[in-house]
Protein backbone atom coordinates (compact mmCIF):
# COMPACT_ATOMS: atom_id res chain seq x y z
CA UNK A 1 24.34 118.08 103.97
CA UNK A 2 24.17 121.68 103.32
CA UNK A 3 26.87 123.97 102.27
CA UNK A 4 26.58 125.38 105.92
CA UNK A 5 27.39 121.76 107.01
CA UNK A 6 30.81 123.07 105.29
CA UNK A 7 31.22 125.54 107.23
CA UNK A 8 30.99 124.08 109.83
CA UNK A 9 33.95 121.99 108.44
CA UNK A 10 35.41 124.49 107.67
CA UNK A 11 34.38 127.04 110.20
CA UNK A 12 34.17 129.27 107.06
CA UNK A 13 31.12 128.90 104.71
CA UNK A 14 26.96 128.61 103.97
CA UNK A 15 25.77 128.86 101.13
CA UNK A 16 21.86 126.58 101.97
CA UNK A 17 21.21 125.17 98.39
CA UNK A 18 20.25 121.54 99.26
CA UNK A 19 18.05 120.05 102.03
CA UNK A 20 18.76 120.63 105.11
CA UNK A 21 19.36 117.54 107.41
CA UNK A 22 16.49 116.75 109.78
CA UNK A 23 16.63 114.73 112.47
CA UNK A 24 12.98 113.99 112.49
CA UNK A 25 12.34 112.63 109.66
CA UNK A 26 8.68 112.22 108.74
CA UNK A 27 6.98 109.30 107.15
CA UNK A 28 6.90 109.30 103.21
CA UNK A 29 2.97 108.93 104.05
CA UNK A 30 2.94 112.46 105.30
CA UNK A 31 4.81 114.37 102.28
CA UNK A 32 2.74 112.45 99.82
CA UNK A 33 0.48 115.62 99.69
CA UNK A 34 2.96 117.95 99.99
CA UNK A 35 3.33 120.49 97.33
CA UNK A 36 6.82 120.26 96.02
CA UNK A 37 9.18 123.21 97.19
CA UNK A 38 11.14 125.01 94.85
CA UNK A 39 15.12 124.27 95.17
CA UNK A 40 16.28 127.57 96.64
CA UNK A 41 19.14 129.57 93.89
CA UNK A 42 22.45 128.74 94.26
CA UNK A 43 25.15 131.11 95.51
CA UNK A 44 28.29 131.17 93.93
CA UNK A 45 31.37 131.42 96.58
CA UNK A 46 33.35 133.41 94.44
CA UNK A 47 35.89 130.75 94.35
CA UNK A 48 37.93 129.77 91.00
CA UNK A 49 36.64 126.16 91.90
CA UNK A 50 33.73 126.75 93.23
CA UNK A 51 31.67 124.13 90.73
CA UNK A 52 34.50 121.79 91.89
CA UNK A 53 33.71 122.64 95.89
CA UNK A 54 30.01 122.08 95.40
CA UNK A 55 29.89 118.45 93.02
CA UNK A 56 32.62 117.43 96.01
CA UNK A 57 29.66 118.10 98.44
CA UNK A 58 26.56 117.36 96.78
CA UNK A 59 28.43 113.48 96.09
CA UNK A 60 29.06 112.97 99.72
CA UNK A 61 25.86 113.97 101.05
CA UNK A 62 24.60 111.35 99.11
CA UNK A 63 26.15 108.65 101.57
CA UNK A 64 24.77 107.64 104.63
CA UNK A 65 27.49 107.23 106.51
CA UNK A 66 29.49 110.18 105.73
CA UNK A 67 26.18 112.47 106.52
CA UNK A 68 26.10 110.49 109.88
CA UNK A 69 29.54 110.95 110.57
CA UNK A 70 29.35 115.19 109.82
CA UNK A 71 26.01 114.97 112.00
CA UNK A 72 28.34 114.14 115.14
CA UNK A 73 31.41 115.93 114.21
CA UNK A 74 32.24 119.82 115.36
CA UNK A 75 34.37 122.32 113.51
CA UNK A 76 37.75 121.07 115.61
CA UNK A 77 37.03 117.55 114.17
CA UNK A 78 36.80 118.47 110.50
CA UNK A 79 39.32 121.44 110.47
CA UNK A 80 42.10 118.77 112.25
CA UNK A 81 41.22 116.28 109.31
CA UNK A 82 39.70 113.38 111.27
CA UNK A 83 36.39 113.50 108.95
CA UNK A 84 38.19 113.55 106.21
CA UNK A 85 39.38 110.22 107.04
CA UNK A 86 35.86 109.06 107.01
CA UNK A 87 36.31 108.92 103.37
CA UNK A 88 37.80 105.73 103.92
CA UNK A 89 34.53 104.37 104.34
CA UNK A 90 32.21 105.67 102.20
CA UNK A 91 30.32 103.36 98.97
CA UNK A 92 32.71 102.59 96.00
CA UNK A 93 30.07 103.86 93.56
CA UNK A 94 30.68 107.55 95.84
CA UNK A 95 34.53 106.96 95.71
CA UNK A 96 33.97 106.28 91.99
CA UNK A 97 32.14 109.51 91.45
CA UNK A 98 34.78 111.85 93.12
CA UNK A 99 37.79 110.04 91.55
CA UNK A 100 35.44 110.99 88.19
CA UNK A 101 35.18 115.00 89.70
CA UNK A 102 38.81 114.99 90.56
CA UNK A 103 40.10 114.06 86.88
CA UNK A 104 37.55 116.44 85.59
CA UNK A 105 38.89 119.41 87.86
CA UNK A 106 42.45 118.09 86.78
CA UNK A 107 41.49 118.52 83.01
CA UNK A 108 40.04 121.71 83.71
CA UNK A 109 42.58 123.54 85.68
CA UNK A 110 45.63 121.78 82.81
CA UNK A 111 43.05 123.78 79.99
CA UNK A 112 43.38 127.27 82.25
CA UNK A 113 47.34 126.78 82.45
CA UNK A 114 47.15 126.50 78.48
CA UNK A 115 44.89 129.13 78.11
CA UNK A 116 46.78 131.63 80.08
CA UNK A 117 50.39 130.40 78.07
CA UNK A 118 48.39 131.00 75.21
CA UNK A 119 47.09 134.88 76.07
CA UNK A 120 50.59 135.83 77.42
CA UNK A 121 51.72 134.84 73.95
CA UNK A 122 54.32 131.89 75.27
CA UNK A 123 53.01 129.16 72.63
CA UNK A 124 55.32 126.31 71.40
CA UNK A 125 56.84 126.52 75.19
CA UNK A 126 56.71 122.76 76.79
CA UNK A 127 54.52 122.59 79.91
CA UNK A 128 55.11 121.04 83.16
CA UNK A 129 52.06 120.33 84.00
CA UNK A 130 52.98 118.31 87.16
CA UNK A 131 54.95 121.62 88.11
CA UNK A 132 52.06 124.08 86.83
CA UNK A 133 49.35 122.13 89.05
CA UNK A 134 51.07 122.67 91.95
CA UNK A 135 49.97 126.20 92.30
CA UNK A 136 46.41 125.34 92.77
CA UNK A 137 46.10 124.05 96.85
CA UNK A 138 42.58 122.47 96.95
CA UNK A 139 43.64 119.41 95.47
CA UNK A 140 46.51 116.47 95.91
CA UNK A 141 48.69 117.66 92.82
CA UNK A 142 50.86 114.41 93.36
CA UNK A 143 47.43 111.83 92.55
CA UNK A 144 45.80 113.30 89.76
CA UNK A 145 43.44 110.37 89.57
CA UNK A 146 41.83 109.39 92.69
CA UNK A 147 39.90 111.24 95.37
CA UNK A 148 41.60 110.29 98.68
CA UNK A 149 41.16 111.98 102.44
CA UNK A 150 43.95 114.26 101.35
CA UNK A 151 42.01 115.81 99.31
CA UNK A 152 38.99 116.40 101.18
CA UNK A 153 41.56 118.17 103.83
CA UNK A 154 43.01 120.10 101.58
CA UNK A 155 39.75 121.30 100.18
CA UNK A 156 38.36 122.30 103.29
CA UNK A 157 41.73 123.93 104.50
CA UNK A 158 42.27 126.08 101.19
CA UNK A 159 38.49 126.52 101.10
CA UNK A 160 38.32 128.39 104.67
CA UNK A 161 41.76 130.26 103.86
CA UNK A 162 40.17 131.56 100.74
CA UNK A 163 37.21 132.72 102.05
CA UNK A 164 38.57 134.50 104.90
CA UNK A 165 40.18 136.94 102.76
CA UNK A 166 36.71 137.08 99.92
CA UNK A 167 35.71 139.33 101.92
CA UNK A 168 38.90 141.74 102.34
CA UNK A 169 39.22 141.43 98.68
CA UNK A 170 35.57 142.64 98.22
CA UNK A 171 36.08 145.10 100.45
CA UNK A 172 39.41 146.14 98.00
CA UNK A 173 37.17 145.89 94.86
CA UNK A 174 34.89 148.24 96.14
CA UNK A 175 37.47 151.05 97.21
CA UNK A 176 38.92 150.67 93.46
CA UNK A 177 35.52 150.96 92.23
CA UNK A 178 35.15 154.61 94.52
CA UNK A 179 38.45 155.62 93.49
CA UNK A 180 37.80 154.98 89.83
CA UNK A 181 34.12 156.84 90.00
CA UNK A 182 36.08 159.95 91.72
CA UNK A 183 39.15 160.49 89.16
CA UNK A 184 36.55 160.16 86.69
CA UNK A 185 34.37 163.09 88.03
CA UNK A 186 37.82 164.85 88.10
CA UNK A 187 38.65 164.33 85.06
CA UNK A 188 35.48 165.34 83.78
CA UNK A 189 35.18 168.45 85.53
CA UNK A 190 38.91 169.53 84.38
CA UNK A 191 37.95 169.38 81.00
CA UNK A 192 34.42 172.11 81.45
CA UNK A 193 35.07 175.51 81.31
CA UNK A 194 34.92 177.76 84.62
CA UNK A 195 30.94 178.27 85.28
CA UNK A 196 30.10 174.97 83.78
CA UNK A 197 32.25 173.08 86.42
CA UNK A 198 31.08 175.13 89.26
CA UNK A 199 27.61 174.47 88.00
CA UNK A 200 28.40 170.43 88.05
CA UNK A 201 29.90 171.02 91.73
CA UNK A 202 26.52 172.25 92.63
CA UNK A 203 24.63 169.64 91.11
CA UNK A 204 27.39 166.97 92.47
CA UNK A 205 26.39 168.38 96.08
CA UNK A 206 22.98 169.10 95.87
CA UNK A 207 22.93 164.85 95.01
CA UNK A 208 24.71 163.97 97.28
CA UNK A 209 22.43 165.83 100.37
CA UNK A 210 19.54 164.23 98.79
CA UNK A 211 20.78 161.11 99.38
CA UNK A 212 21.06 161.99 102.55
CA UNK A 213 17.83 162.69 103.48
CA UNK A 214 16.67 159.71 104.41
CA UNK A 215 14.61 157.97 107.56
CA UNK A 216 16.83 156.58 110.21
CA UNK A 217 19.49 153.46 110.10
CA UNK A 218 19.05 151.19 112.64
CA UNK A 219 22.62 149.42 113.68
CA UNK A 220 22.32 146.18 112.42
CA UNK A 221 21.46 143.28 114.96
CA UNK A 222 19.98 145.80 117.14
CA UNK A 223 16.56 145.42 118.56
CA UNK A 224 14.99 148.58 116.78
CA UNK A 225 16.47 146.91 113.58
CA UNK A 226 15.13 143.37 114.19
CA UNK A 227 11.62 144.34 115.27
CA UNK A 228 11.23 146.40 112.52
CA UNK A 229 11.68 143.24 110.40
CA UNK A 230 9.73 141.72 112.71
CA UNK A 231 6.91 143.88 111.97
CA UNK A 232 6.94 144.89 108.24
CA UNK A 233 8.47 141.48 106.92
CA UNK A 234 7.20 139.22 109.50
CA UNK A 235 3.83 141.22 109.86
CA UNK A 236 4.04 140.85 113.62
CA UNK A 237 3.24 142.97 116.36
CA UNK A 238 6.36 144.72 117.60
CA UNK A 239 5.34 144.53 120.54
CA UNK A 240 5.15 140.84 120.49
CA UNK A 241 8.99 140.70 119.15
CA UNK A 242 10.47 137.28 120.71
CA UNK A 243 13.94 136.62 119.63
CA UNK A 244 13.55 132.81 119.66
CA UNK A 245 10.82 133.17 117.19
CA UNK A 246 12.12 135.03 115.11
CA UNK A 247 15.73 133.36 115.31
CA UNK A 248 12.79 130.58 113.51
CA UNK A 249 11.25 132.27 110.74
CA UNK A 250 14.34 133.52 109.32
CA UNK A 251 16.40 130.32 109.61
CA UNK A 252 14.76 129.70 106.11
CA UNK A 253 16.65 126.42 105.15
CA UNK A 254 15.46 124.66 108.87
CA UNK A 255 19.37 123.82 109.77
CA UNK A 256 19.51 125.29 112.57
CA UNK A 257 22.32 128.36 112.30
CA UNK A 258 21.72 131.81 110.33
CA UNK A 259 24.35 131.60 107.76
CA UNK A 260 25.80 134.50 105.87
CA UNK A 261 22.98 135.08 103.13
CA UNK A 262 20.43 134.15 105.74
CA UNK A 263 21.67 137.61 107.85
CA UNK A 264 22.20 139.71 105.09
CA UNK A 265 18.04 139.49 104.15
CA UNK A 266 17.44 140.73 107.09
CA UNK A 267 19.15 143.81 106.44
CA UNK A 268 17.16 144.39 103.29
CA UNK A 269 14.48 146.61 105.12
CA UNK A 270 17.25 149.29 106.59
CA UNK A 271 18.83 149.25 103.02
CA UNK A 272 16.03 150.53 101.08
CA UNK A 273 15.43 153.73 103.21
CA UNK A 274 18.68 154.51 101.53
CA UNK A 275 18.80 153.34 98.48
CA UNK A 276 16.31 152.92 95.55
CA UNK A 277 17.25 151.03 92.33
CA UNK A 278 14.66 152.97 90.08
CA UNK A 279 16.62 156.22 91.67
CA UNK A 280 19.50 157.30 89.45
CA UNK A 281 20.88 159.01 92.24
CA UNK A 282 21.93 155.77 94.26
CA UNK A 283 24.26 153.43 93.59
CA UNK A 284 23.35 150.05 93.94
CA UNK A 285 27.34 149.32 94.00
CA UNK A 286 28.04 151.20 97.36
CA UNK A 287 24.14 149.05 98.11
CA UNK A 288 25.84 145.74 98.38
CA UNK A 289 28.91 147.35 100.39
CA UNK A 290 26.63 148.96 102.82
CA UNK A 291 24.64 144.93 102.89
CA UNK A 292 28.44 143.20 103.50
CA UNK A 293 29.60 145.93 106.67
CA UNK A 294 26.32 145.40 108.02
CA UNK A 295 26.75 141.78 107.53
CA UNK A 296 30.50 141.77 109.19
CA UNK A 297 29.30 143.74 112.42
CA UNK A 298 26.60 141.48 113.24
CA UNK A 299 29.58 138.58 112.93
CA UNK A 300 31.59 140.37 114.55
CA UNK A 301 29.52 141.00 117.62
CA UNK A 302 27.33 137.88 117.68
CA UNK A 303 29.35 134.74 116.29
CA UNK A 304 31.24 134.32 119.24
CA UNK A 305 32.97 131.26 118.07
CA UNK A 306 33.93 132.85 114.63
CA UNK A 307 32.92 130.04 112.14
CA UNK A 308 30.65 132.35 110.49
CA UNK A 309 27.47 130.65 111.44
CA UNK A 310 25.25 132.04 114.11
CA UNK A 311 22.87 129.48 116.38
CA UNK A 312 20.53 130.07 118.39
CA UNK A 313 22.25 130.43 121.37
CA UNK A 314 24.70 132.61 120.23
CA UNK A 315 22.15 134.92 118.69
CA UNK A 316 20.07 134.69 122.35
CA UNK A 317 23.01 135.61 124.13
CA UNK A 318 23.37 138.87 121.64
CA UNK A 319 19.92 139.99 122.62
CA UNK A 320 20.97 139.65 126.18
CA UNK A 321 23.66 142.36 126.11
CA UNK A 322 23.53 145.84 126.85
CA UNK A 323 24.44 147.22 123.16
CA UNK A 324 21.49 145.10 121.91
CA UNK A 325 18.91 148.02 122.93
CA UNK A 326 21.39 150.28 121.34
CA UNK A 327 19.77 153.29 119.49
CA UNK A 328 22.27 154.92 117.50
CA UNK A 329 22.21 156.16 113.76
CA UNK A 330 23.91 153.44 111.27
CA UNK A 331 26.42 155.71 109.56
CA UNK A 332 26.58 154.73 106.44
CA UNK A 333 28.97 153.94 103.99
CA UNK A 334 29.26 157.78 101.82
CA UNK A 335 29.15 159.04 104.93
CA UNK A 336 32.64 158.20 105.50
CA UNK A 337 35.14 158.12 102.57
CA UNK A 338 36.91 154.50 102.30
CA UNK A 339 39.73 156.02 100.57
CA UNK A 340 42.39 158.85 101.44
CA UNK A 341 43.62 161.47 98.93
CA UNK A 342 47.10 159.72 99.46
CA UNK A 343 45.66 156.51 98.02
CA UNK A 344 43.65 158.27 95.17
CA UNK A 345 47.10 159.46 94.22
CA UNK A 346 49.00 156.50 93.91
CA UNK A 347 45.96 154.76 92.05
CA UNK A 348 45.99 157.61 89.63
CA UNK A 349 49.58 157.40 89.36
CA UNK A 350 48.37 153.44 88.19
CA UNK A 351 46.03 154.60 86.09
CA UNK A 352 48.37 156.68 84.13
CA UNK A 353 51.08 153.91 83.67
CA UNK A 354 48.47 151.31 82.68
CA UNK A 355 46.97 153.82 80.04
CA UNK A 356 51.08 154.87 78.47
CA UNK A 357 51.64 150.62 78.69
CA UNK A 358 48.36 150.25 76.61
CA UNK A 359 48.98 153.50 74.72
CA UNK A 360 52.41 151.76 73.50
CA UNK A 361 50.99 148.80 72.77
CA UNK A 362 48.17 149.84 70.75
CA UNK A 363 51.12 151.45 68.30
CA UNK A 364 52.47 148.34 68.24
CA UNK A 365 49.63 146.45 67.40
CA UNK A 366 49.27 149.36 64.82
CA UNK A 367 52.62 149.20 63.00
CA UNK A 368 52.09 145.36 62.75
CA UNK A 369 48.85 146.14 61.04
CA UNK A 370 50.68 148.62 58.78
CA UNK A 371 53.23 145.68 57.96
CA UNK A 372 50.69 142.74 57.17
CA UNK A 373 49.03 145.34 55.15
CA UNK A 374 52.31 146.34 52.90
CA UNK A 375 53.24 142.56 53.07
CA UNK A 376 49.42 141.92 51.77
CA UNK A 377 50.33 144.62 48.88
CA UNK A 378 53.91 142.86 48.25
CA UNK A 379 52.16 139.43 48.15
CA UNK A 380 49.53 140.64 45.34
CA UNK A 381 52.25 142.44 43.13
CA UNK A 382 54.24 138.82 43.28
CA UNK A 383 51.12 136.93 42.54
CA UNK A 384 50.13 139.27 39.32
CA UNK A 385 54.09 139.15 37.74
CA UNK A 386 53.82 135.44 38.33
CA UNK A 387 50.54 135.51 36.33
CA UNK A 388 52.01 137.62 33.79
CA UNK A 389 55.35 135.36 33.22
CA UNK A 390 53.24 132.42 32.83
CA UNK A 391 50.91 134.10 30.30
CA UNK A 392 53.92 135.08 28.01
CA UNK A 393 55.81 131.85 28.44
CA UNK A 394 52.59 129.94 27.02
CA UNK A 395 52.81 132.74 23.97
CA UNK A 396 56.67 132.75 23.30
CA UNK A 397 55.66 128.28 23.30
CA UNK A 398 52.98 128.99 20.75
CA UNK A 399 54.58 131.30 18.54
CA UNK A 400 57.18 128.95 16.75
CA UNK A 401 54.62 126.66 16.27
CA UNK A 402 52.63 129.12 14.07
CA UNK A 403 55.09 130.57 11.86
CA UNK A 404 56.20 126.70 10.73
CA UNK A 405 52.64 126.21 10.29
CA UNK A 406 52.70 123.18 12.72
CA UNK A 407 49.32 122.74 14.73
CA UNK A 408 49.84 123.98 18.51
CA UNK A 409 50.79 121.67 20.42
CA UNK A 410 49.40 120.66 23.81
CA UNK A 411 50.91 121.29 27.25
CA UNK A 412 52.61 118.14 27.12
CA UNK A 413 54.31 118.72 23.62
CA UNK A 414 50.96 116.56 21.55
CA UNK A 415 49.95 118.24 18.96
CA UNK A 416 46.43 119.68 18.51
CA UNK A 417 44.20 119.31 15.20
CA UNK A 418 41.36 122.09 15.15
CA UNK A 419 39.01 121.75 12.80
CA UNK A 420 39.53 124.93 11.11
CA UNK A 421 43.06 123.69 9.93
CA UNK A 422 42.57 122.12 6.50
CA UNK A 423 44.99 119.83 5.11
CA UNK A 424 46.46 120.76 1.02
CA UNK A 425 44.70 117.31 0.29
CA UNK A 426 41.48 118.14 1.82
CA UNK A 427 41.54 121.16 -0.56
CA UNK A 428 42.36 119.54 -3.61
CA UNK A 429 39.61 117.23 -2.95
CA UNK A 430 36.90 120.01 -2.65
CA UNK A 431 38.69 122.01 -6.11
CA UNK A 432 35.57 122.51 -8.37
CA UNK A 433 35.54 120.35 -12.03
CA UNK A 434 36.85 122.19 -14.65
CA UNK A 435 35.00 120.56 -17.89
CA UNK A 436 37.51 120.54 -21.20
CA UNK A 437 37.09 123.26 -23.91
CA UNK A 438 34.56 122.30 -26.91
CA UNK A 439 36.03 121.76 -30.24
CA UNK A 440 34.81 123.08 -34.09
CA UNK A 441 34.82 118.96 -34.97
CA UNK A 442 38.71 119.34 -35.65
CA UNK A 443 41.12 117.79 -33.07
CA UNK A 444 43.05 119.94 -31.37
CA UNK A 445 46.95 120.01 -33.03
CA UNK A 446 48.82 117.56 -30.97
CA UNK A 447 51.70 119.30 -28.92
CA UNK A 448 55.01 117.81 -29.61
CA UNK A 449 56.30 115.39 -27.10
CA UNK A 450 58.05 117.15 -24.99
CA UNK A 451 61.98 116.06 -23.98
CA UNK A 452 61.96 113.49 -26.92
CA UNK A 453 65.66 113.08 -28.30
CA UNK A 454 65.71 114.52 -32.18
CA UNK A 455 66.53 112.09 -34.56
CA UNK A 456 69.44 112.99 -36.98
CA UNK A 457 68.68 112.90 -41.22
């Protein structure tokens, strides 16, 4: 099951990553020998879950039954839910695996709520995350642990609501981005002196008629535009074309419909007459925008039933109509502004309020600097008195102790011995001997006794 297999759920979506179902399945005898294919890139939706979208798929084209079930099924059968309820009857080991996905998306979207609480500065706030959840549609908010039919339904429902307006909102982007490239042009040429901006408006126009000399546009889905695919991609003869054929060649996943990606190759070939990435003068912005109108009037004109798929028969019909041989000039899209001046105004006037609201901010952000920094100054003068009042408490404790000749004592109130401090015994025991005065051979006098009482006559 293909992502175009989803779209046809969903009458929305193909994205061709995985193997296309075949109904003629060959022996594994005959792809023995086969050189293994490469898996082709994957295409990202553009959807916030579009990982989620894609495990949900690649799980349940894994069953047998459910891919036999979507084989049968058209896009009234999925978009009213009733293959969805074919989930009731796939493998527990599959049912396992999406309850798994599910949780995992839960987690996920519970760590974006944070994360945006967190940027918007709304921390120690209690979440609801039962209440949070609920703005996310592509999942059953009320069972955040199992993978039921409900789900599917409302993955495939959200999924082909979302997608219908991707491309609106590309379309948006890009007028934005055109808007933005002009004011800045503007702005730059407001700020040169008077012959340097008309020489810049020269240069500005002599650009733009280069780019538009260029070979002719074929409209898209034409037969001048196909066959010259068919000839210079294909290497055909054009004169050989045969729609069938090449409906074929470029159906390059086998499933049978040219999905989105799958028509907008095709359009490669008209695309670089105008545009060359190694050419500074081209943008390869306005490039893509020219590849998604091109992509949108072949839709528009050949998927009759809207589901953004085109078969085979729809794209024979096509070549059956009168406009098919049509040999107009593509215009393209600088050929036509997709702005007025009206809305350049206003999205100036944007501009200018989002630059004052970041312009007040970024004081803001500066006088808190300012503030940590003085409190970062306040801190340090704290930290060295501190320092200094311990220093001359431990001195005003010391000096007592020295002037009564005690030994310091210890930060507990012991007292310390050093080494250095010598005791009035120690001295005495290190005095020098004095040796007694030599005598003429006469006895020294004898001293009277001293505090004898005198004896009366």
């Amino acid at each position: 099951m293909t992502v175009s297999r989803l779209i046809q759920w969903s009458a929305l979506l193909a994205l061709a990553w995985s193997v296309p179902i075949d109904r003629n399945v060959k022996p594994a005898a005959a792809e023995e020998n086969k050189p293994a294919e490469e898996t082709p890139e994957t295409q990202d939706t553009g959807l916030y879950y579009d990982r989620y979208l894609r495990e949900v798929i690649d799980v349940l084209e894994t069953d047998s039954h459910f891919r036999e079930k979507l084989q049968a099924a058209n896009a009234d059968d999925i978009k009213s839910g009733k293959l969805s309820k074919e989930l009731d009857f796939v493998g527990h080991h599959i049912r396992s695996k999406l309850d798994e996905l599910k949780r995992q998306e839960v987690s996920r979207l519970r760590m974006l709520i944070k994360a945006k609480m967190d940027a918007t500065a709304q921390q120690n706030v209690q979440m609801d995350h039962a209440g949070l959840l609920k703005q996310f549609e592509h999942l059953d908010q009320q069972n955040q642990q199992t993978f039921e039919a409900k789900d599917l339904e409302l993955l495939i429902e959200t999924a082909t609501r979302d997608l219908e307006s991707y491309d609106s909102a590309r379309h948006e982007e890009f007028k934005r981005y055109e808007m933005l490239k002009e004011h800045e042009r503007r702005e730059y040429l407001r700020s040169l002196e008077q012959e340097k901006r008309e020489s810049e408006e020269k240069r500005e126009e002599e650009r733009k008629q280069r780019h538009r000399e260029h070979p002719k546009i074929n409209v898209p889905g034409s037969r001048d535009q196909l066959k010259k695919v068919w000839e210079e991609t294909d290497g055909l003869d054009p004169q050989e074309f045969n729609p069938k054929t090449f409906f074929k060649l470029h159906d390059s996943n086998g499933d049978g419909v040219l999905d989105e990606q799958e028509l907008e190759a095709l359009f490669t070939k008209e695309l670089e007459k105008v545009y060359d990435p190694k050419n500074e003068d081209d943008d390869m912005t306005e490039m893509e925008e020219e590849r998604l109108r091109m992509r949108e009037h072949v839709m528009r004109n050949v998927d009759a039933n809207h589901d953004r798929l085109v078969t085979l028969e729809e794209f024979l019909k096509s070549t059956e109509r009168k406009d098919f041989a049509n040999t107009d000039e593509w215009e393209t899209v600088d050929e036509k502004p997709v702005y007025t001046e009206e809305e350049l105004k206003q999205f100036e006037a944007e501009l200018t309020a989002q630059e004052a609201e970041l312009g007040k901010r970024a004081e803001e952000l500066k006088r808190e600097h300012e503030d940590l920094k003085e409190r970062e100054r306040e801190l340090e003068l704290q930290k060295k008195e501190y320092q200094q009042a311990v220093i001359q408490m431990a001195q005003k404790q010391k000096a007592p102790q020295a002037v009564e000749g005690q030994p310091p004592s210890g930060p507990n109130g012991e007292l310390q011995f050093h080494g250095e401090s010598k005791g009035a015994a120690e001295i005495e025991e290190k005095k020098p001997f004095e040796a007694a005065p030599v005598s003429d051979g006469n006895p020294p006098p004898a001293e009277p006794p001293q505090n004898q009482p005198q004896q009366t006559p």
